[in-house]
Protein backbone atom coordinates (compact mmCIF):
# COMPACT_ATOMS: atom_id res chain seq x y z
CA UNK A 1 55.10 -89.29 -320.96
CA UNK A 2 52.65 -87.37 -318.49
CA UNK A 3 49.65 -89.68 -317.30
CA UNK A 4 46.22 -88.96 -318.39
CA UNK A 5 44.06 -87.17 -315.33
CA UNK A 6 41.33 -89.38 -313.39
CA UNK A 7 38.14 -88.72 -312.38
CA UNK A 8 36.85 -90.15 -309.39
CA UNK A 9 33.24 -90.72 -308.78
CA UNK A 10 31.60 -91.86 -304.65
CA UNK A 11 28.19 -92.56 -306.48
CA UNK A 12 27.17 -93.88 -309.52
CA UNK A 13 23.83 -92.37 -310.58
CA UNK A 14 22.37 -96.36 -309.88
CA UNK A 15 23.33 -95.61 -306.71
CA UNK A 16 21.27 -92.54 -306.24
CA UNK A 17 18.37 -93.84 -307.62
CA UNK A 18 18.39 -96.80 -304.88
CA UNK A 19 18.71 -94.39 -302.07
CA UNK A 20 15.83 -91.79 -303.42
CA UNK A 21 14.12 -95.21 -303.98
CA UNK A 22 14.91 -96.16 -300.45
CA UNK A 23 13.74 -92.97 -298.86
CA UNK A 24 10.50 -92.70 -300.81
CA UNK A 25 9.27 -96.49 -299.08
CA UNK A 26 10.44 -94.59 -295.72
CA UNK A 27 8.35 -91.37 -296.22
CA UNK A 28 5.84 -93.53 -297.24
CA UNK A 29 5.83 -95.99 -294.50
CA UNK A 30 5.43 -93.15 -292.03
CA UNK A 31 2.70 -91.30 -293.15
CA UNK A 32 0.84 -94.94 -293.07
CA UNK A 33 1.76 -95.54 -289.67
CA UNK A 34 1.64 -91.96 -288.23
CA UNK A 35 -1.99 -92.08 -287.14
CA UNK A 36 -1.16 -94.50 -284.67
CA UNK A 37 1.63 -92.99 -283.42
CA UNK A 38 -0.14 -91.73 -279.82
CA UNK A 39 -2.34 -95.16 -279.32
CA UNK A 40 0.87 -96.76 -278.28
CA UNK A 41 0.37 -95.67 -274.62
CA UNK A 42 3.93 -93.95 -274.97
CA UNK A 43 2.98 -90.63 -274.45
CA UNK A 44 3.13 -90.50 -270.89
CA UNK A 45 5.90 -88.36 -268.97
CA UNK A 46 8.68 -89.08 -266.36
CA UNK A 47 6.45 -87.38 -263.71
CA UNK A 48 3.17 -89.30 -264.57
CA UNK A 49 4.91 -92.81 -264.58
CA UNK A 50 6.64 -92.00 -260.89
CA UNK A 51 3.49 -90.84 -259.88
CA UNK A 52 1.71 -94.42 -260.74
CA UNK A 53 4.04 -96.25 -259.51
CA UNK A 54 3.63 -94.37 -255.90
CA UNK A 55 0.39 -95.06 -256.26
CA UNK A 56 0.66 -98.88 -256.94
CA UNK A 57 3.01 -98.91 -254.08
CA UNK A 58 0.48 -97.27 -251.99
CA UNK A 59 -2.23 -99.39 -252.69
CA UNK A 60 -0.04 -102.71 -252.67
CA UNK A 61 0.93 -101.22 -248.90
CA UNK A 62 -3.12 -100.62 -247.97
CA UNK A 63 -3.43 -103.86 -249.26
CA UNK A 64 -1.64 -105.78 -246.81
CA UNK A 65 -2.88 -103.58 -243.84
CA UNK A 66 -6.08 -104.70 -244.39
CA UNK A 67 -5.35 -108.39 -244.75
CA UNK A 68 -3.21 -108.18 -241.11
CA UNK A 69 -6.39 -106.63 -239.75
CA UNK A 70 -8.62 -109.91 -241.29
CA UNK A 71 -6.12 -111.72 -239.51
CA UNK A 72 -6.53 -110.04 -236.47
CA UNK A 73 -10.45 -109.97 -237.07
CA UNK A 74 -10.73 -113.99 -237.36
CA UNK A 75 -8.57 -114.16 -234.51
CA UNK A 76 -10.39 -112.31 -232.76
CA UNK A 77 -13.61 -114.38 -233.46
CA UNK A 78 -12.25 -117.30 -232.73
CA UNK A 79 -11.25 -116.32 -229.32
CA UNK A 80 -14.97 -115.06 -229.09
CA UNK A 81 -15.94 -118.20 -229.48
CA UNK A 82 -14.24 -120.25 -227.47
CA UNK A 83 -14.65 -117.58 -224.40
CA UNK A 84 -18.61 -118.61 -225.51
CA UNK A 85 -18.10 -122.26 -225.21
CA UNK A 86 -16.66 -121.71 -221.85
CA UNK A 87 -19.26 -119.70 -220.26
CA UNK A 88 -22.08 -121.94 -222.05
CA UNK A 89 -20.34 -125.58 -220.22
CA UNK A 90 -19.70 -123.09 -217.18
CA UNK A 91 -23.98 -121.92 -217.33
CA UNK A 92 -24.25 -126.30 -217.41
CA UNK A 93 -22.75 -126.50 -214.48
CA UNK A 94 -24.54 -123.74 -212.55
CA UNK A 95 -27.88 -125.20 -213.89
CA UNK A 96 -27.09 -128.19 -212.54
CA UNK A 97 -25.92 -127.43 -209.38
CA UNK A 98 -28.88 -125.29 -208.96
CA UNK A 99 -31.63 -127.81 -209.71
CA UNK A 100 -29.88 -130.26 -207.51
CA UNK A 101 -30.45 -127.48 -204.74
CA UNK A 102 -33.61 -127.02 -205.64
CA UNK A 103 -34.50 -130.93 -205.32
CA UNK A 104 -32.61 -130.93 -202.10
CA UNK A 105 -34.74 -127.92 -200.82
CA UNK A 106 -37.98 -130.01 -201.65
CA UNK A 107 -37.05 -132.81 -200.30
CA UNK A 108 -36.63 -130.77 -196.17
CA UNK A 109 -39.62 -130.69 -194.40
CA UNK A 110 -41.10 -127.51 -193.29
CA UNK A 111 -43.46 -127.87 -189.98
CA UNK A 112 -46.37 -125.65 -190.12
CA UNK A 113 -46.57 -122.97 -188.03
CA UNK A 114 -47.98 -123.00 -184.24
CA UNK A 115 -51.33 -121.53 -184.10
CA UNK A 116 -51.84 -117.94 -183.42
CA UNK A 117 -53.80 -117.12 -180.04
CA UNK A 118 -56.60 -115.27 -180.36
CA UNK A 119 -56.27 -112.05 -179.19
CA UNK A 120 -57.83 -110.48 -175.50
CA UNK A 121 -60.67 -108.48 -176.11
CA UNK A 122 -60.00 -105.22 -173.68
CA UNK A 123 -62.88 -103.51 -172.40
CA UNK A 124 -63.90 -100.09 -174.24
CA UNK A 125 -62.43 -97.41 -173.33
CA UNK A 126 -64.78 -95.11 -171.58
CA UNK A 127 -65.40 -91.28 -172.51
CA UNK A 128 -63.28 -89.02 -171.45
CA UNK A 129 -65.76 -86.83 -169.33
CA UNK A 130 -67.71 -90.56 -167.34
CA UNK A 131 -67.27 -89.58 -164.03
CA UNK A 132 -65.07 -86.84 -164.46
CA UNK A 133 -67.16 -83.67 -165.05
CA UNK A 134 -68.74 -82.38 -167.87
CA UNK A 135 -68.65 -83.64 -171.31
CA UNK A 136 -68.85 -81.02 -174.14
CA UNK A 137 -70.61 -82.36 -176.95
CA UNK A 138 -70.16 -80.24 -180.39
CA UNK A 139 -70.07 -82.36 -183.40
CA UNK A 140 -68.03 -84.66 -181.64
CA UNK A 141 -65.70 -82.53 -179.76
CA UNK A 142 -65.50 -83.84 -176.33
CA UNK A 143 -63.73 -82.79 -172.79
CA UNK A 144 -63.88 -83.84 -169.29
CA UNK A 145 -61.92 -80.94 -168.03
CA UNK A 146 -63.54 -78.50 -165.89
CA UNK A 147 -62.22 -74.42 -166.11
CA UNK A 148 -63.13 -74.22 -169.70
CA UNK A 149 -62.29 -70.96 -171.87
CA UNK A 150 -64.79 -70.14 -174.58
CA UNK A 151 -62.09 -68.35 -177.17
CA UNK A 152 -64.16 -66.76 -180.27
CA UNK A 153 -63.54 -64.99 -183.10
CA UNK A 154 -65.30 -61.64 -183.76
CA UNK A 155 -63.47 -60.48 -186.94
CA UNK A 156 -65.76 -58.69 -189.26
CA UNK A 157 -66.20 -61.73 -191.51
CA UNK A 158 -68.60 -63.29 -188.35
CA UNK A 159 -71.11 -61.37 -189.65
CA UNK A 160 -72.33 -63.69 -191.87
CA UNK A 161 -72.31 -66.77 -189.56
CA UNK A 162 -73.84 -64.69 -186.30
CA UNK A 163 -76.43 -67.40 -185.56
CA UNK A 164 -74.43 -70.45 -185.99
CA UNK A 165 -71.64 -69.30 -183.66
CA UNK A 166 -74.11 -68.27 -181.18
CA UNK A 167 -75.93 -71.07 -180.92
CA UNK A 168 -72.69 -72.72 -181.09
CA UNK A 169 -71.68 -70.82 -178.00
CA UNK A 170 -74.83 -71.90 -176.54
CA UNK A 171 -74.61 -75.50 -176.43
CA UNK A 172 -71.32 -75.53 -174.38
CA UNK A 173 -72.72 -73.32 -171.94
CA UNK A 174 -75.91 -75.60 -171.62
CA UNK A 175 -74.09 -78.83 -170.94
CA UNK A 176 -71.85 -77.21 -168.06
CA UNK A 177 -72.37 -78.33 -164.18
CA UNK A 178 -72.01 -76.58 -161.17
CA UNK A 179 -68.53 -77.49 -160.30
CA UNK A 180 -67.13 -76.04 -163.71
CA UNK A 181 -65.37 -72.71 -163.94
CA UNK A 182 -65.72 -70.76 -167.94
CA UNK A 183 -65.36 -67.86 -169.34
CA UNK A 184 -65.87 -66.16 -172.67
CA UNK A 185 -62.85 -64.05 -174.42
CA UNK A 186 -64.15 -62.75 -177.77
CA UNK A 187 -61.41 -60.73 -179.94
CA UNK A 188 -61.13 -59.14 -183.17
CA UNK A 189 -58.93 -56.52 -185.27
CA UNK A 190 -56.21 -54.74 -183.18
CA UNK A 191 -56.50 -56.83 -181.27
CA UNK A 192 -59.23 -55.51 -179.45
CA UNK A 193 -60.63 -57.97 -176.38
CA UNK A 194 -64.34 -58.38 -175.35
CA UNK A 195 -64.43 -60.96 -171.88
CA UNK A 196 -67.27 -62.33 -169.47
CA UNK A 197 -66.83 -62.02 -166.56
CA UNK A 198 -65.78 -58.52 -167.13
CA UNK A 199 -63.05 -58.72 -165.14
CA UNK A 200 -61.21 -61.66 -167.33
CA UNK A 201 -61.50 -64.32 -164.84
CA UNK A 202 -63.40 -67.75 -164.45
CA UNK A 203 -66.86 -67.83 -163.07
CA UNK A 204 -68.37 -70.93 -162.03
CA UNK A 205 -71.62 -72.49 -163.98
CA UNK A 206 -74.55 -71.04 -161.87
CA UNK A 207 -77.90 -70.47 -163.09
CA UNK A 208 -77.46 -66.70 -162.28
CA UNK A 209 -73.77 -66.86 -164.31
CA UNK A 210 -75.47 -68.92 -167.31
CA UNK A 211 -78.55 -66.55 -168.11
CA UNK A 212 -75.28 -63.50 -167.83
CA UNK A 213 -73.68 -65.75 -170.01
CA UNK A 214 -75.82 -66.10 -172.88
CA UNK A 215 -76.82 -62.17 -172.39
CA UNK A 216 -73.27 -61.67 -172.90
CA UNK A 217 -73.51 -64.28 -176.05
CA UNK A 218 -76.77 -62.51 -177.79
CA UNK A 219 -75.14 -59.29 -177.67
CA UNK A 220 -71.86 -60.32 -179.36
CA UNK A 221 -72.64 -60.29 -183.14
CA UNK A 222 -72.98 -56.27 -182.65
CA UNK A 223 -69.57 -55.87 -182.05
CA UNK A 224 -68.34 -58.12 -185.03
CA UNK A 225 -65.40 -56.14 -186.99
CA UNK A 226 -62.27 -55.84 -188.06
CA UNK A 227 -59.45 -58.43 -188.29
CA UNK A 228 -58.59 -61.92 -187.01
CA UNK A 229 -55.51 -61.92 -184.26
CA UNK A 230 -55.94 -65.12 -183.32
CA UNK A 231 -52.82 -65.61 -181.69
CA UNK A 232 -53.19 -62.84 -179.36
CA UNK A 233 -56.37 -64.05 -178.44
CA UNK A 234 -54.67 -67.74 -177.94
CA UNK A 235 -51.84 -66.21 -175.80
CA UNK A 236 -54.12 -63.78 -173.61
CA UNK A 237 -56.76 -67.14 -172.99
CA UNK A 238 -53.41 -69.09 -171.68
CA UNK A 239 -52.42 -66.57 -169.57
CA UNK A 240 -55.94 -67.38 -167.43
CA UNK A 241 -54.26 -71.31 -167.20
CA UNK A 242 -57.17 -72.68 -168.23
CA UNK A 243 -57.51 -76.74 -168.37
CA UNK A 244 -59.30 -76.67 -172.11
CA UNK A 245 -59.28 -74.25 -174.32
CA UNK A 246 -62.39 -73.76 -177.56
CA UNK A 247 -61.73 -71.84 -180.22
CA UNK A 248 -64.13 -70.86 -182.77
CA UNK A 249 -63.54 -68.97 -186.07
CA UNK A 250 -64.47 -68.63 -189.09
CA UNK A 251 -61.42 -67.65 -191.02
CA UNK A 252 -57.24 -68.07 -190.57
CA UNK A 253 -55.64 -65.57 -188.66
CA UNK A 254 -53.96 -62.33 -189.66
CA UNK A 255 -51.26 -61.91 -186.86
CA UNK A 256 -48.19 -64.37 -188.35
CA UNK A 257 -47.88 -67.41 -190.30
CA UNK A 258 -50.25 -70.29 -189.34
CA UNK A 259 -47.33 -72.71 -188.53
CA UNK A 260 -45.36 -69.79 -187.09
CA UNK A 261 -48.55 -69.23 -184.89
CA UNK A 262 -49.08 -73.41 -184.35
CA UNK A 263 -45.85 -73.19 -182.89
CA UNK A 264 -45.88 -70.31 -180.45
CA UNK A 265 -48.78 -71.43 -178.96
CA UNK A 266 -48.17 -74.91 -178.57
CA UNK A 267 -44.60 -74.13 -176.92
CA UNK A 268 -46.38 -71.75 -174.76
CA UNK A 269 -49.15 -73.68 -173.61
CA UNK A 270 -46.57 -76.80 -172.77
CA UNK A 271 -44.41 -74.57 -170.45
CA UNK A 272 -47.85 -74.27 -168.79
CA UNK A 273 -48.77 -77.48 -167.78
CA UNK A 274 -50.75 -78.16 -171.08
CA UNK A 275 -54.26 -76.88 -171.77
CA UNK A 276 -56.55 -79.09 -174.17
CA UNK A 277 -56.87 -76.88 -177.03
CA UNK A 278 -59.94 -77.95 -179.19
CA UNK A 279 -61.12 -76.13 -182.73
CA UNK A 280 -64.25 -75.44 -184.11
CA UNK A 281 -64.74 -74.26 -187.64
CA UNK A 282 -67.76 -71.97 -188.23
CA UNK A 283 -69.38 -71.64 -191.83
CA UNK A 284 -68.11 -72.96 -194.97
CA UNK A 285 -64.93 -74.24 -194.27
CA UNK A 286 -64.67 -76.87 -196.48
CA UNK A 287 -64.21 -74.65 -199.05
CA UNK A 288 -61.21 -72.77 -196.58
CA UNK A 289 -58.75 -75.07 -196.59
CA UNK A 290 -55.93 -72.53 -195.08
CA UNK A 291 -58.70 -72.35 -191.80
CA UNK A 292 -58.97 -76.09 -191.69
CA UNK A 293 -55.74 -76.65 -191.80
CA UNK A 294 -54.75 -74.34 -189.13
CA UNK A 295 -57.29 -75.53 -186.77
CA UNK A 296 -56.43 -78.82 -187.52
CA UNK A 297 -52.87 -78.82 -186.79
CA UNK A 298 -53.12 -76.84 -183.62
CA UNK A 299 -55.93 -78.90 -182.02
CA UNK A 300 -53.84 -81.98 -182.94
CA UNK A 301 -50.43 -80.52 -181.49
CA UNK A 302 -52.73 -79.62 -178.43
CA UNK A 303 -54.02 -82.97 -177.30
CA UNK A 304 -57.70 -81.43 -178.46
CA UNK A 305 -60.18 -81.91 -181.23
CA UNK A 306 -61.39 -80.52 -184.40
CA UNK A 307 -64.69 -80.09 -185.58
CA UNK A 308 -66.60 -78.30 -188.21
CA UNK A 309 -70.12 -76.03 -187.66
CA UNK A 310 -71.43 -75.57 -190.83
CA UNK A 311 -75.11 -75.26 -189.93
């Protein structure tokens, strides 16, 4: 007898409607919970988390740098301060030793000084001309020596000073004496040379020579012109080897540089036994100061004087 055929059933249809029950509470469950799905702080990537933890790493690393170098720092300080305390007990010390100087140096006894003697009053010194010739007498300018050569300046800018340089002029030939020897070299622009004597020698101080002197003088301003070579007229005057030399002049000179000129002369006149060379300024020279400086420095490099004729 054939058996009857079976039917075989996985699921009963309770069975389903657990699972579709099941599955509901799931769906269900998740849309509840999906809008805090992203606040969990899980959304980062792979990259992003290595990257933070470098970070950390870096900072943990920084972080211990800079505590060795606070250790280092308060080392440091403390060292500081004990170098202080040393040099403070070692300043003690000096103080003390240095006060204890000081109260030794108090205690020496200094004797006072011998007095000073009084000093020797010396006789003045007696003019330069007292018993030795004639004594020129200009505004202070003053020689003893006796061949005497009157050097002046007849550029055209004497013009305007014609009566003080003659009068000038004037004075030294009034104070000369019998036994002195002068003469008179005027010069201007050229250089062009106007003498008395004529001949460019020395003529000694007789009445007769005097009043020919100051003829000579008077007539002088007529010829005033032209340019100022004094040095010519310095080098021509020591050529005569005069003992004193006066120059008068109203302006610097046109032939070289002043100090170029100073020191021609002056090297000249000392191979020559050395003349006196004395200065006088004629007009307003105060307000020249390249002419009073000049005259200055070559009467004083000279062993002669400077003086000024203003009036």
């Amino acid at each position: 007898m054939r058996s009857r055929a079976r039917t075989i059933s996985i699921f009963s249809m309770s069975a389903l409607d657990l699972f579709a029950a099941a599955l509901g509470a799931f769906i269900l469950i998740v849309l509840v919970l999906f809008p805090y799905y992203n606040r969990g702080g899980t959304d980062q990537s792979l990259e992003e988390l290595e990257e933070l933890v470098v970070k950390r790493r870096e900072l943990a690393a920084t972080e211990q740098t800079e505590s060795a170098q606070i250790r280092v720092l308060r080392a440091e300080i403390q060292l500081l301060e004990r170098q202080y305390r040393t040099a403070e007990e070692n300043m003690s010390e000096v103080e003390a030793e240095t006060q204890e100087l000081l109260d030794q140096i108090a205690e020496i006894e200094i004797p006072d000084p011998p007095p000073e003697p009084k000093p020797v009053e010396e006789p003045p010194t007696p003019p330069r001309s007292v018993n030795r010739g004639v004594e020129f007498s200009i505004l202070g300018l003053a020689t003893s020596e006796k061949r005497i050569a009157i050097v002046v300046d007849m550029s055209g800018s004497m013009q305007a000073h014609t009566a003080k340089v003659t009068q000038a002029i004037t004075e030294v030939l009034d104070q000369m004496k019998p036994d002195n020897e002068f003469l008179i070299l005027g010069y201007r622009g050229g250089p062009t040379f106007t003498a008395w004597p004529p001949n460019g020698g020395y003529a000694t101080a007789t009445p007769a020579n005097l009043t020919s002197a100051r003829d000579f003088v008077s007539a002088m301003p007529r010829r005033f012109g032209g340019g100022t070579p004094t040095q010519a007229a310095l080098l021509r005057a020591l050529n005569t080897r005069p003992e004193a030399i006066i120059l008068m002049s109203d302006g610097a000179p046109d032939d070289g540089l002043p100090g170029n000129i100073i020191a021609n002369v002056s090297l000249r006149n000392r191979g020559q036994g050395g003349a006196e060379i004395h200065t006088v300024a004629i007009g307003d020279y105060t307000e020249d100061q390249a002419l009073t400086r000049f005259l200055q420095e070559l009467a004083r490099n000279n062993d002669g004087d400077f003086v000024g004729r203003a009036r």
